[in-house]
C-alpha atoms as a PDB file:
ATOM      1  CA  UNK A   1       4.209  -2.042  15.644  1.00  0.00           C
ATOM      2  CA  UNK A   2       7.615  -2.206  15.688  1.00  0.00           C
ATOM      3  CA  UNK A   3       9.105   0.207  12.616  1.00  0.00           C
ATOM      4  CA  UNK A   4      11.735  -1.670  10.482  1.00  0.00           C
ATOM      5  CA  UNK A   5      15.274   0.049   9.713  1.00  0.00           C
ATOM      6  CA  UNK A   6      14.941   1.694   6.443  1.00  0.00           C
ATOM      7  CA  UNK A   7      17.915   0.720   5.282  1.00  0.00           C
ATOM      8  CA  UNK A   8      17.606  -3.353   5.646  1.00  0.00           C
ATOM      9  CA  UNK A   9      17.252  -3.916   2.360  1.00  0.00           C
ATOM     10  CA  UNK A  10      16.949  -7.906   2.833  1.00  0.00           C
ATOM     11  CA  UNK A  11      13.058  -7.518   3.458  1.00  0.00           C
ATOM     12  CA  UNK A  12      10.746  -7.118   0.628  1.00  0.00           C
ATOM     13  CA  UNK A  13       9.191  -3.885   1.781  1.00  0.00           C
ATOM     14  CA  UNK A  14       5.513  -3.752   2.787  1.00  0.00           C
ATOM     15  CA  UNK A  15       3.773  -0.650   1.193  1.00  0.00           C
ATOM     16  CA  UNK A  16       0.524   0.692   2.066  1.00  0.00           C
ATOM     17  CA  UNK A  17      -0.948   3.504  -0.125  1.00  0.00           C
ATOM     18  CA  UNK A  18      -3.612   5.864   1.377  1.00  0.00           C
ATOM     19  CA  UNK A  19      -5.281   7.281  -1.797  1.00  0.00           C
ATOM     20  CA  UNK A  20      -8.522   7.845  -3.655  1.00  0.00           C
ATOM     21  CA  UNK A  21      -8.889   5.112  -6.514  1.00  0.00           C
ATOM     22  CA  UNK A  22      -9.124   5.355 -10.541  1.00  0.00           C
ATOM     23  CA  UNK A  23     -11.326   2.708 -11.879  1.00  0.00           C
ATOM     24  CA  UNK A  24      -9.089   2.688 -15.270  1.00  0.00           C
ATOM     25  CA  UNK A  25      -6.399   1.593 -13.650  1.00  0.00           C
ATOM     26  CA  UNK A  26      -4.119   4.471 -13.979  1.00  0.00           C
ATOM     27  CA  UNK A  27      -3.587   6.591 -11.247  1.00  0.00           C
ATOM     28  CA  UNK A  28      -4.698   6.436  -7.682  1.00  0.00           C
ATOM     29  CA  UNK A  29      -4.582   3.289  -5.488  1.00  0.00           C
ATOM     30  CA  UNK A  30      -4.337   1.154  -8.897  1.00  0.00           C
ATOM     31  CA  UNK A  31      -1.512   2.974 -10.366  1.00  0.00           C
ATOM     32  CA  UNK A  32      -0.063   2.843  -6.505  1.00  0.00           C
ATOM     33  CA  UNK A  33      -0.267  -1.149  -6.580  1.00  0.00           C
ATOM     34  CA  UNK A  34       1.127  -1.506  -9.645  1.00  0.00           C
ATOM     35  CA  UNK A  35       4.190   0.749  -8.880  1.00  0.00           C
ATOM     36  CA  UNK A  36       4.791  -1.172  -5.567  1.00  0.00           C
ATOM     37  CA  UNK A  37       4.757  -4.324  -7.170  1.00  0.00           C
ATOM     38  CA  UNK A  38       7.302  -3.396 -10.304  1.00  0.00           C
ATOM     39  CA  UNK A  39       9.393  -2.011  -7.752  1.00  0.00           C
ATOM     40  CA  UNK A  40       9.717  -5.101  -5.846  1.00  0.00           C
ATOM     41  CA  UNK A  41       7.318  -4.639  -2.658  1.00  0.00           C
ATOM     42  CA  UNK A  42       4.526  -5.956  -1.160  1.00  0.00           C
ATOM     43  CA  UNK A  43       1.352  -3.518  -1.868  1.00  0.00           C
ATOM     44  CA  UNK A  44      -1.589  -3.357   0.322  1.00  0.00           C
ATOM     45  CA  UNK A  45      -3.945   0.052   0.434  1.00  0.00           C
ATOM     46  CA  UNK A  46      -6.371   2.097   2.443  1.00  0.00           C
ATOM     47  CA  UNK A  47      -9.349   3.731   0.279  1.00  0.00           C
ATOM     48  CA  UNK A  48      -9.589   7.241   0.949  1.00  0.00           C
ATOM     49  CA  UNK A  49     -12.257   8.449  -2.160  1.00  0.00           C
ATOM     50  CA  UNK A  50     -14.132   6.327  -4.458  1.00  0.00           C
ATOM     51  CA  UNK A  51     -13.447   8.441  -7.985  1.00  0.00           C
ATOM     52  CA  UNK A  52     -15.486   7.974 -10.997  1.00  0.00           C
ATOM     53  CA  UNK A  53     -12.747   8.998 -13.270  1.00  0.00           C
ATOM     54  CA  UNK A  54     -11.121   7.781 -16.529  1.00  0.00           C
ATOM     55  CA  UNK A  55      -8.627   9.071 -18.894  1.00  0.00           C
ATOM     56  CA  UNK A  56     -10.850  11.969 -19.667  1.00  0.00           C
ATOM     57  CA  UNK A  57     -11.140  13.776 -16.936  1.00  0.00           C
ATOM     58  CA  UNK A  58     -12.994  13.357 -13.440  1.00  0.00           C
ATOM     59  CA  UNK A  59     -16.945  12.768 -13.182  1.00  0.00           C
ATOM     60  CA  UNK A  60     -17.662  12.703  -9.072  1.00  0.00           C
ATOM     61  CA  UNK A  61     -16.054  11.362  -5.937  1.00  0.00           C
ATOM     62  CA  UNK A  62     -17.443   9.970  -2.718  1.00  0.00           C
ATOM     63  CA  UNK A  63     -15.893  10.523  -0.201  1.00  0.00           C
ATOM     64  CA  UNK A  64     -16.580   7.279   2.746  1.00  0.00           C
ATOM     65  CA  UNK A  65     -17.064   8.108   6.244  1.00  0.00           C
ATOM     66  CA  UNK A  66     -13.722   8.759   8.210  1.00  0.00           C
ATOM     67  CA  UNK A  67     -14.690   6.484  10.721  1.00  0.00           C
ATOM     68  CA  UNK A  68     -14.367   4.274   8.021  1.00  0.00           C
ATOM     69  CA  UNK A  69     -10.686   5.338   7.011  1.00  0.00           C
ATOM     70  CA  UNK A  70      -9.756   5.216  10.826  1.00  0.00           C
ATOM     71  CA  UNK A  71     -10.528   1.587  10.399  1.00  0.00           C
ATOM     72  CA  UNK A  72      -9.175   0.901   7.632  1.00  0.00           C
ATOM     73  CA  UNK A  73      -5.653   2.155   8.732  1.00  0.00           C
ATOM     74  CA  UNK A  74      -6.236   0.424  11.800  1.00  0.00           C
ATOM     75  CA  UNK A  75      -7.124  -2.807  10.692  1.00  0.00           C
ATOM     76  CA  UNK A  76      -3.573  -2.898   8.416  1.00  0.00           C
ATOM     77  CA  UNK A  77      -1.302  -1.665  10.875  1.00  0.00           C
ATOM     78  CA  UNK A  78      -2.818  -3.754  13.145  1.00  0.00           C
ATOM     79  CA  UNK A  79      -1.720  -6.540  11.749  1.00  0.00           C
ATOM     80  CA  UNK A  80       1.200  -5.907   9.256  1.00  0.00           C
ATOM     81  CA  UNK A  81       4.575  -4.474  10.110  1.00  0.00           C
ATOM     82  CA  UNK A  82       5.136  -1.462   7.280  1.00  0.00           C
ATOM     83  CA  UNK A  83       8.020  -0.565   5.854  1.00  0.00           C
ATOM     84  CA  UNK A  84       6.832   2.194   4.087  1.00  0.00           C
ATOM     85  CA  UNK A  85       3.697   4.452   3.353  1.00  0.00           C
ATOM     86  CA  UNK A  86       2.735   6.336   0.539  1.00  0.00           C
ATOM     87  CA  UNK A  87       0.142   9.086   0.943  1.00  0.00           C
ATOM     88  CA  UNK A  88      -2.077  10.445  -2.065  1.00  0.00           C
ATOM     89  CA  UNK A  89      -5.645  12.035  -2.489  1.00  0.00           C
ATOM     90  CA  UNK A  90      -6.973  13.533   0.808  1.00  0.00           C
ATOM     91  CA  UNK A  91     -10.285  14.995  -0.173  1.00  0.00           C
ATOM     92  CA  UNK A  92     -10.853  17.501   3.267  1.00  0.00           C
ATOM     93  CA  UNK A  93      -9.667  18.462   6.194  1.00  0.00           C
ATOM     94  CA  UNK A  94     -11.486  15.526   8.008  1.00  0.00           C
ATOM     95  CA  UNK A  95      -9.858  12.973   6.197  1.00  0.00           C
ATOM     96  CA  UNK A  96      -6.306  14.637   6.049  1.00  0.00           C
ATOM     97  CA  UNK A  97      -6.269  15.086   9.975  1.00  0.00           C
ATOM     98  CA  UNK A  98      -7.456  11.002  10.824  1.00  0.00           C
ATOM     99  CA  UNK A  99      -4.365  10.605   8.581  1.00  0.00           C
ATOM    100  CA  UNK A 100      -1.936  12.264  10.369  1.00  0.00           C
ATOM    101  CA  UNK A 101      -3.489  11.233  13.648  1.00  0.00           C
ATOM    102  CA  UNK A 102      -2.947   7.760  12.766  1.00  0.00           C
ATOM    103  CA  UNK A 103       0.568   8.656  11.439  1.00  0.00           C
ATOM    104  CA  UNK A 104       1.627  10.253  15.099  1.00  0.00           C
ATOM    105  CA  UNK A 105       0.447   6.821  16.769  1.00  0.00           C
ATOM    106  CA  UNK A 106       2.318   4.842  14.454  1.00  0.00           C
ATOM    107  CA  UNK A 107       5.438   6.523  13.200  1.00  0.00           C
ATOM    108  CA  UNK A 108       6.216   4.137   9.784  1.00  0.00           C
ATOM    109  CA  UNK A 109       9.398   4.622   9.004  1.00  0.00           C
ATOM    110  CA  UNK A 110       9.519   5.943   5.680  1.00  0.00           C
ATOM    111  CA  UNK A 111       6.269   8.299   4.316  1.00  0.00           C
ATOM    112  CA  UNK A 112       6.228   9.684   1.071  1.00  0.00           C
ATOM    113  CA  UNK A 113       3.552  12.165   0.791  1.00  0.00           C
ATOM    114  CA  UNK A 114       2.247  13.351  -2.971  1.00  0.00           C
ATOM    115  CA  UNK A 115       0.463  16.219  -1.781  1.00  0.00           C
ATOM    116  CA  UNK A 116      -2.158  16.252  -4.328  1.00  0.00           C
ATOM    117  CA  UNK A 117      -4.358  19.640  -4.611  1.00  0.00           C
ATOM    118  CA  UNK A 118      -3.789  21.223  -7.999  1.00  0.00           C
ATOM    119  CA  UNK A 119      -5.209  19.577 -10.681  1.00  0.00           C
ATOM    120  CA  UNK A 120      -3.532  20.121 -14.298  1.00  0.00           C
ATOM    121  CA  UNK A 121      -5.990  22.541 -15.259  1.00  0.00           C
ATOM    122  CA  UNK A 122      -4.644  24.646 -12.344  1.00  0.00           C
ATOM    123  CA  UNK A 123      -7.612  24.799 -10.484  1.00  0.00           C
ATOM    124  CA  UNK A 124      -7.305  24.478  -6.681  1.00  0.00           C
ATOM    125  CA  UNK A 125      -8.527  20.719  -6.099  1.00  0.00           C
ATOM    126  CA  UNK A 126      -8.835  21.869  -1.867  1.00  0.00           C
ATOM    127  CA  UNK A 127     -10.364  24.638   0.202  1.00  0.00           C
ATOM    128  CA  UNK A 128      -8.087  26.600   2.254  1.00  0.00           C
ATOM    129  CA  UNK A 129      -9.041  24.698   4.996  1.00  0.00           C
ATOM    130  CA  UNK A 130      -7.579  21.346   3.711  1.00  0.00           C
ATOM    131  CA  UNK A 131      -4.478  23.291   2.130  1.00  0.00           C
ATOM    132  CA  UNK A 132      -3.592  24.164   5.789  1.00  0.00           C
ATOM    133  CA  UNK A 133      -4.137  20.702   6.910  1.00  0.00           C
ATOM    134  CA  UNK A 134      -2.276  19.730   4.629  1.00  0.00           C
ATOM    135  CA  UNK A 135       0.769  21.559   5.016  1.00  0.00           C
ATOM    136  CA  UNK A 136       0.543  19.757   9.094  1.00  0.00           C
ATOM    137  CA  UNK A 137       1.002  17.240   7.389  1.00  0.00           C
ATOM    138  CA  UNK A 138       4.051  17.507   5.535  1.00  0.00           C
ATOM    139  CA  UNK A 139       6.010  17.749   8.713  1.00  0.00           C
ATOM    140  CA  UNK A 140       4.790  13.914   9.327  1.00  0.00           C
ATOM    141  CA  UNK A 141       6.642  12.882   6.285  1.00  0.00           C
ATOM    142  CA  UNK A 142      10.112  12.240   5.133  1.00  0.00           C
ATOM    143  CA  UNK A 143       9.622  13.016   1.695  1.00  0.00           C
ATOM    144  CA  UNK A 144       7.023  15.037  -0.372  1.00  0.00           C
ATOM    145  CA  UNK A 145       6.426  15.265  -4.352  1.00  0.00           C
ATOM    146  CA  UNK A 146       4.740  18.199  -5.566  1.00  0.00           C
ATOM    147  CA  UNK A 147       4.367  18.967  -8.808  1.00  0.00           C
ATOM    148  CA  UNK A 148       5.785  23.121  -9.582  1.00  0.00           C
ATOM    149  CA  UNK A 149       2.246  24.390  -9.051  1.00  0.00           C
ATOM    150  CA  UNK A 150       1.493  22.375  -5.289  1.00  0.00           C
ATOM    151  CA  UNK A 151       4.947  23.434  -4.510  1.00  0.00           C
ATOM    152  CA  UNK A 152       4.029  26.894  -4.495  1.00  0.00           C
ATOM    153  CA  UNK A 153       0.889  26.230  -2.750  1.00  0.00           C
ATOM    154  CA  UNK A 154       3.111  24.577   0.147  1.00  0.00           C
ATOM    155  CA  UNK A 155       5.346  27.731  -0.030  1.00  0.00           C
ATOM    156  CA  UNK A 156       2.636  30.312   0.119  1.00  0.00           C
ATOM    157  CA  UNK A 157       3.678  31.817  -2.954  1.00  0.00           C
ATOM    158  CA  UNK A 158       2.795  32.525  -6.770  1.00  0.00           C
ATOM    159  CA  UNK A 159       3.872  29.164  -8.938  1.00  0.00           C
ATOM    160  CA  UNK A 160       7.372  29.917 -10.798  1.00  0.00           C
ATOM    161  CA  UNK A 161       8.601  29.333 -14.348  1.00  0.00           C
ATOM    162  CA  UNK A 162      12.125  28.871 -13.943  1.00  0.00           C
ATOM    163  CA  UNK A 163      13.875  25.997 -12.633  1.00  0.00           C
ATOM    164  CA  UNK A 164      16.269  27.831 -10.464  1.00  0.00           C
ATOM    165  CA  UNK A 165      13.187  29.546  -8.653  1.00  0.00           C
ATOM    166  CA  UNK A 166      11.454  26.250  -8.680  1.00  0.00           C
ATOM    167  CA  UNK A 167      14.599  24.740  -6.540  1.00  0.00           C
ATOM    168  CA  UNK A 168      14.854  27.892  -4.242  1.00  0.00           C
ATOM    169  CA  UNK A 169      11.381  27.419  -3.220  1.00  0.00           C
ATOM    170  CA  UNK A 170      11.914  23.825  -2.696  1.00  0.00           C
ATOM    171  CA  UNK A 171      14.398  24.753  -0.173  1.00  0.00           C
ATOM    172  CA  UNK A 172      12.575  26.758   1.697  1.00  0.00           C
ATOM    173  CA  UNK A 173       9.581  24.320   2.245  1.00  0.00           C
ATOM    174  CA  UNK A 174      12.374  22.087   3.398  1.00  0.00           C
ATOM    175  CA  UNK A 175      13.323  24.365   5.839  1.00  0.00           C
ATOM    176  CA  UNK A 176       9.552  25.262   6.766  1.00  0.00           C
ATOM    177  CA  UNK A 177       8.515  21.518   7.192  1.00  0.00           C
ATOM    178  CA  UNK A 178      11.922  20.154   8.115  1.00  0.00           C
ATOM    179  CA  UNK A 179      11.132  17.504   5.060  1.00  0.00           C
ATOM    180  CA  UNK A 180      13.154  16.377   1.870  1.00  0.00           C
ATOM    181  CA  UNK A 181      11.516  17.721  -1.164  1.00  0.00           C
ATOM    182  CA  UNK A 182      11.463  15.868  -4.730  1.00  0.00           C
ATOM    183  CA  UNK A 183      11.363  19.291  -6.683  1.00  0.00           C
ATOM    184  CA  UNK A 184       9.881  17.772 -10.168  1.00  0.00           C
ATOM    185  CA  UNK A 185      10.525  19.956 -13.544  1.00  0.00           C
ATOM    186  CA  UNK A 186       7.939  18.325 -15.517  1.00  0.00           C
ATOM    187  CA  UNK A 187       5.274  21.739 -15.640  1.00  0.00           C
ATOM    188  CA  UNK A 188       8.342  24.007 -16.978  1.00  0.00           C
ATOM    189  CA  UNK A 189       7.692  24.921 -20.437  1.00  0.00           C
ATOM    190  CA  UNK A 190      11.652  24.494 -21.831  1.00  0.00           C
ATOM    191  CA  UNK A 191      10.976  20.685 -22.743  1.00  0.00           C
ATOM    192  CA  UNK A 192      13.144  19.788 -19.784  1.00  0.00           C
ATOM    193  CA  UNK A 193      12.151  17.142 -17.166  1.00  0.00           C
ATOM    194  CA  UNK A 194      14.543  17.589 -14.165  1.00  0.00           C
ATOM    195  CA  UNK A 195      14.467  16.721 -11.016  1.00  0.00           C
ATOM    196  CA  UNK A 196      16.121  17.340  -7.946  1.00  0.00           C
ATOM    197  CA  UNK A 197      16.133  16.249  -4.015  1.00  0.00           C
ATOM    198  CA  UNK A 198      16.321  19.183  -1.951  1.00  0.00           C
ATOM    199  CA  UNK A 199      16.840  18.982   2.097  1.00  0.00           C
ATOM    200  CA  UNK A 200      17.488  22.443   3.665  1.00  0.00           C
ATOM    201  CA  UNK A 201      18.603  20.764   6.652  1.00  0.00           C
ATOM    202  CA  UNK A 202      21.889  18.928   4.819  1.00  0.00           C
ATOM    203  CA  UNK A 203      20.369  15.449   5.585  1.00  0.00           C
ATOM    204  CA  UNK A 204      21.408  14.399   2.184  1.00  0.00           C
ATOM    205  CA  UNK A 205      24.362  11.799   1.765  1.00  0.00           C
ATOM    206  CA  UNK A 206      27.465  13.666   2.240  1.00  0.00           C
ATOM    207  CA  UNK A 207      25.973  16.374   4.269  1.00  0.00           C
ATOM    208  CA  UNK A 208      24.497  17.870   0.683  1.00  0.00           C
ATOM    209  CA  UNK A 209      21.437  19.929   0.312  1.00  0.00           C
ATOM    210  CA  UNK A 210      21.018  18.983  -3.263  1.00  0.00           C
ATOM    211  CA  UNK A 211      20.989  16.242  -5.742  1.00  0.00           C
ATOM    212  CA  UNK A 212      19.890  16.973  -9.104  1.00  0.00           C
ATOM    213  CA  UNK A 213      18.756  14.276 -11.878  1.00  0.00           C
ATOM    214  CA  UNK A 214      18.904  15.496 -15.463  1.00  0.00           C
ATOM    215  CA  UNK A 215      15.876  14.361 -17.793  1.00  0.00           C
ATOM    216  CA  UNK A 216      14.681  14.980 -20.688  1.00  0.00           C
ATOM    217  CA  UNK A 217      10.414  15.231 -21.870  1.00  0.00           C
ATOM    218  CA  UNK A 218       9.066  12.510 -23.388  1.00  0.00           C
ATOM    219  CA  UNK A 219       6.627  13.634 -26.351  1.00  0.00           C
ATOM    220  CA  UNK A 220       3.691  11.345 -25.203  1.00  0.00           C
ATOM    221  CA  UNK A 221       0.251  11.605 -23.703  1.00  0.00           C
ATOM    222  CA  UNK A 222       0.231   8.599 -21.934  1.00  0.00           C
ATOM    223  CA  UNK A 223       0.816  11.076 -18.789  1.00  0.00           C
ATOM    224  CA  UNK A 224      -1.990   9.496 -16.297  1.00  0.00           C
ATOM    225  CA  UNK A 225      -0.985   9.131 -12.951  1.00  0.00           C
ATOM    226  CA  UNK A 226       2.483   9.394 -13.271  1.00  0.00           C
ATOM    227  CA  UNK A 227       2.903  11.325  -9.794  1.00  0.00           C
ATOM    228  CA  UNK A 228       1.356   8.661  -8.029  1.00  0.00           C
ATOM    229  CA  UNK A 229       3.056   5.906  -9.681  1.00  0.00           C
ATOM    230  CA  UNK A 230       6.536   8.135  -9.052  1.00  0.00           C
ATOM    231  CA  UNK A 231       5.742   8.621  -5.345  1.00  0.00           C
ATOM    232  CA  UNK A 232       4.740   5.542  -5.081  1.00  0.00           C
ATOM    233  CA  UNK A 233       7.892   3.789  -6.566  1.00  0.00           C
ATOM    234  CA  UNK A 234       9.885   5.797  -4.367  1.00  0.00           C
ATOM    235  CA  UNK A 235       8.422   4.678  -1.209  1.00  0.00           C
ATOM    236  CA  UNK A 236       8.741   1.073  -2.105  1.00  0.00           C
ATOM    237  CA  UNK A 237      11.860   1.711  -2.995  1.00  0.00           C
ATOM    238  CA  UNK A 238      13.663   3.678  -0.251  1.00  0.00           C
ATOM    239  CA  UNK A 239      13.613   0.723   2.124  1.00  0.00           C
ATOM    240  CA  UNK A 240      15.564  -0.997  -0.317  1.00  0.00           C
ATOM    241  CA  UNK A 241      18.210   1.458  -1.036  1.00  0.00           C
ATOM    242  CA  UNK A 242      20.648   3.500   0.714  1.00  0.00           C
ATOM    243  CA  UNK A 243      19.888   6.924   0.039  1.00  0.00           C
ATOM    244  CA  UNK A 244      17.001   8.574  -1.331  1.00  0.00           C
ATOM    245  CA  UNK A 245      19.060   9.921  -3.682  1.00  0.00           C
ATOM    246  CA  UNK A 246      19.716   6.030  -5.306  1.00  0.00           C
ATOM    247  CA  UNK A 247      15.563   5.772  -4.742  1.00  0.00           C
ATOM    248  CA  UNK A 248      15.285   8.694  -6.977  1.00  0.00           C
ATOM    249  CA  UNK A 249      17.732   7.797  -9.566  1.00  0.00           C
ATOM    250  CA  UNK A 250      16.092   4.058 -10.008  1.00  0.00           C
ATOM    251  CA  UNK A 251      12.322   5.497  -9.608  1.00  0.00           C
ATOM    252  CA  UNK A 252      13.465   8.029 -12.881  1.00  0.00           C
ATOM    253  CA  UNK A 253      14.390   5.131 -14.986  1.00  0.00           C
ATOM    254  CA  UNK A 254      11.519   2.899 -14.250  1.00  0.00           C
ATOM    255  CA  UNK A 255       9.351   5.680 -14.691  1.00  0.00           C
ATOM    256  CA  UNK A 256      10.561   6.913 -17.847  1.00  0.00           C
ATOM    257  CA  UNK A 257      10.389   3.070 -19.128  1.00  0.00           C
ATOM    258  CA  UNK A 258       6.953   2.805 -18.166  1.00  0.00           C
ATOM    259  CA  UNK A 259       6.297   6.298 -19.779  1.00  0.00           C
ATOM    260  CA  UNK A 260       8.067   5.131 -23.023  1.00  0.00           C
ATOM    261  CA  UNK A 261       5.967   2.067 -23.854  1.00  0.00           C
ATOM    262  CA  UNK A 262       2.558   3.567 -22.162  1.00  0.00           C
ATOM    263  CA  UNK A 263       1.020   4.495 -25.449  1.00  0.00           C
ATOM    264  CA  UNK A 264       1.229   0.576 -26.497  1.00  0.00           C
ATOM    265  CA  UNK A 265      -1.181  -0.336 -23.973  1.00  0.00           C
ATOM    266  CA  UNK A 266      -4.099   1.368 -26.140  1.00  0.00           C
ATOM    267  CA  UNK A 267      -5.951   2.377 -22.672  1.00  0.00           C
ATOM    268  CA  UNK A 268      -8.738   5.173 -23.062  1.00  0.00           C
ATOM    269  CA  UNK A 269      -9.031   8.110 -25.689  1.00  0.00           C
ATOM    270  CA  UNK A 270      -7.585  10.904 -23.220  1.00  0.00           C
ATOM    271  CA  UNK A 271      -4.352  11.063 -21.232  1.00  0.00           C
ATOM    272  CA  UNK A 272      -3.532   7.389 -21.131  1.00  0.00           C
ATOM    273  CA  UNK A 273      -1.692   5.724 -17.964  1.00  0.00           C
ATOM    274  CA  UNK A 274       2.186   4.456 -18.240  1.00  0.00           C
ATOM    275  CA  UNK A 275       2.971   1.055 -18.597  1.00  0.00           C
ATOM    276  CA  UNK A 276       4.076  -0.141 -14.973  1.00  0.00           C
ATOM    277  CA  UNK A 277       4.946  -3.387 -16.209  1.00  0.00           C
ATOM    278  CA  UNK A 278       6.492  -2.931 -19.339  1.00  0.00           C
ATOM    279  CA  UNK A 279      10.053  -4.331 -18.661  1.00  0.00           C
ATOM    280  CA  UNK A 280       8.579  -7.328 -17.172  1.00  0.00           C
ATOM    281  CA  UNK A 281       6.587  -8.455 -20.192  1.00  0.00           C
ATOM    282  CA  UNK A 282       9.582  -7.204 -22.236  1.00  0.00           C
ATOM    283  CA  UNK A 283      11.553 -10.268 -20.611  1.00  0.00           C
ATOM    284  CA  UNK A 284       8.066 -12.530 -21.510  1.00  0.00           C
ATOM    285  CA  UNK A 285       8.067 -11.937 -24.869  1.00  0.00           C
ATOM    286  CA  UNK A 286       8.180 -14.846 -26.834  1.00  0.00           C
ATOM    287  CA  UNK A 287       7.839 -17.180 -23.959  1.00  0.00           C
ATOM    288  CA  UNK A 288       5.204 -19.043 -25.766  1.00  0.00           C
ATOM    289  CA  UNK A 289       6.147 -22.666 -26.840  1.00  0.00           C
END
């Protein structure tokens, strides 16, 4: 494979999730597909868990041989020159290793990793096993998206309630891992929703360590998936923009569209998915002769 240049934004970007799936359509691989698509890439994925899930909650997941995942990955990159890769649900330690033993052999050029392992309840979603695997993998990727409590699970610390604390442990994963962190506000309990890009080592444009991007909660509960449709969104669209900083800024306001108009898609009785599409059909309406 030979890795495009990240910032040749003339391709349309070719995005492969590696993620467990969501039969409702709302998080997972589906949400993933969707995201890459409103962003303006080509989606293709790599199955990772089959998850009987809706928007109630989780029932079971099987997890598929990792043979099975090796060949998968294999089979895509194989073939298809990616741009990008975004990295969800890894179940175990197995599965997370084949992952970032494929990752060393092909070195994509951009990886967004959403290092998924507390659930909202809290509760740890990995044995300590996988939690270590999982921070070897962070150092494979260029950017990672935890939410406040997986941030303090990659820091080795109690979670934190106030945004400053939130950002100072951001930097010091950066500077453990030698990644840019997406420190995400959205678990504080002030009703904010910032965000910030943090990068210990200055690799920010400009030489910064820090880029922060205001937001404000949206009083919804169409909340379903939206880190994996964020992570993904920004992996599609980092090949296509200058900075991750830009990424960031256009992922915020697609996502906070989509969040907007997700309780008009009438999907499920629990926490309901975002509306990936929903300034697309906004432009359809009334199309109809």
């Amino acid at each position: 494979m030979h890795p495009t240049d990240p910032t040749d934004h003339r391709q349309t970007p070719r995005v492969l999730s590696v993620a467990g799936t969501d039969p409702t359509g709302g998080a997972g691989i589906q949400a993933d597909l969707k995201s890459i698509a409103a962003n303006g890439g080509y989606g293709m994925a790599v199955v990772t868990a089959l998850v009987a899930q809706n928007t109630m909650g989780v029932r079971s997941v099987h997890i598929p041989p990792v043979e099975f995942l090796t060949e998968q990955l294999d089979s895509v990159s194989d073939d298809v020159e990616i741009d990008a890769v975004k990295i969800g649900m890894l179940a175990n330690s197995t599965i997370i290793e084949a992952v970032a033993d494929w990752l060393r052999r092909q070195r994509p050029p951009v990886v967004v990793l959403d290092p998924v392992m507390v659930a909202t309840s809290g509760d740890r979603l990995l044995d300590e096993r996988a939690v270590d695997a999982i921070r070897d993998l962070v150092r494979h990727a260029d950017l990672v998206t935890p939410n406040i409590p997986e941030l303090a699970v990659l820091a080795d610390e109690p979670a934190v309630s106030r945004w400053d604390d939130v950002l100072e442990q951001a930097h010091r994963v950066s500077a453990t891992y030698g990644v840019t962190v997406l420190a995400k506000g959205g678990h504080l309990a002030d009703g904010s929703a910032s965000d910030a890009l943090v990068d210990a080592g200055g690799r920010l444009s400009g030489g910064r360590d820090l880029f922060e991007f205001p937001g404000e909660r949206i009083e919804t509960t169409n909340t379903h998936g939206t880190g994996c449709s964020l992570s993904s969104a920004l992996a599609t669209l980092r090949p296509q923009a200058p900075g991750w900083e830009h990424a960031v800024d256009r992922a915020k306001r697609w996502l906070t569209e989509s969040i907007t108009h997700g309780a008009a898609l009438r999907v499920g009785h629990g926490n309901g998915p975002i509306s990936h599409f929903a300034g697309l059909w906004a432009g359809q309406e009334g199309t109809w002769s």
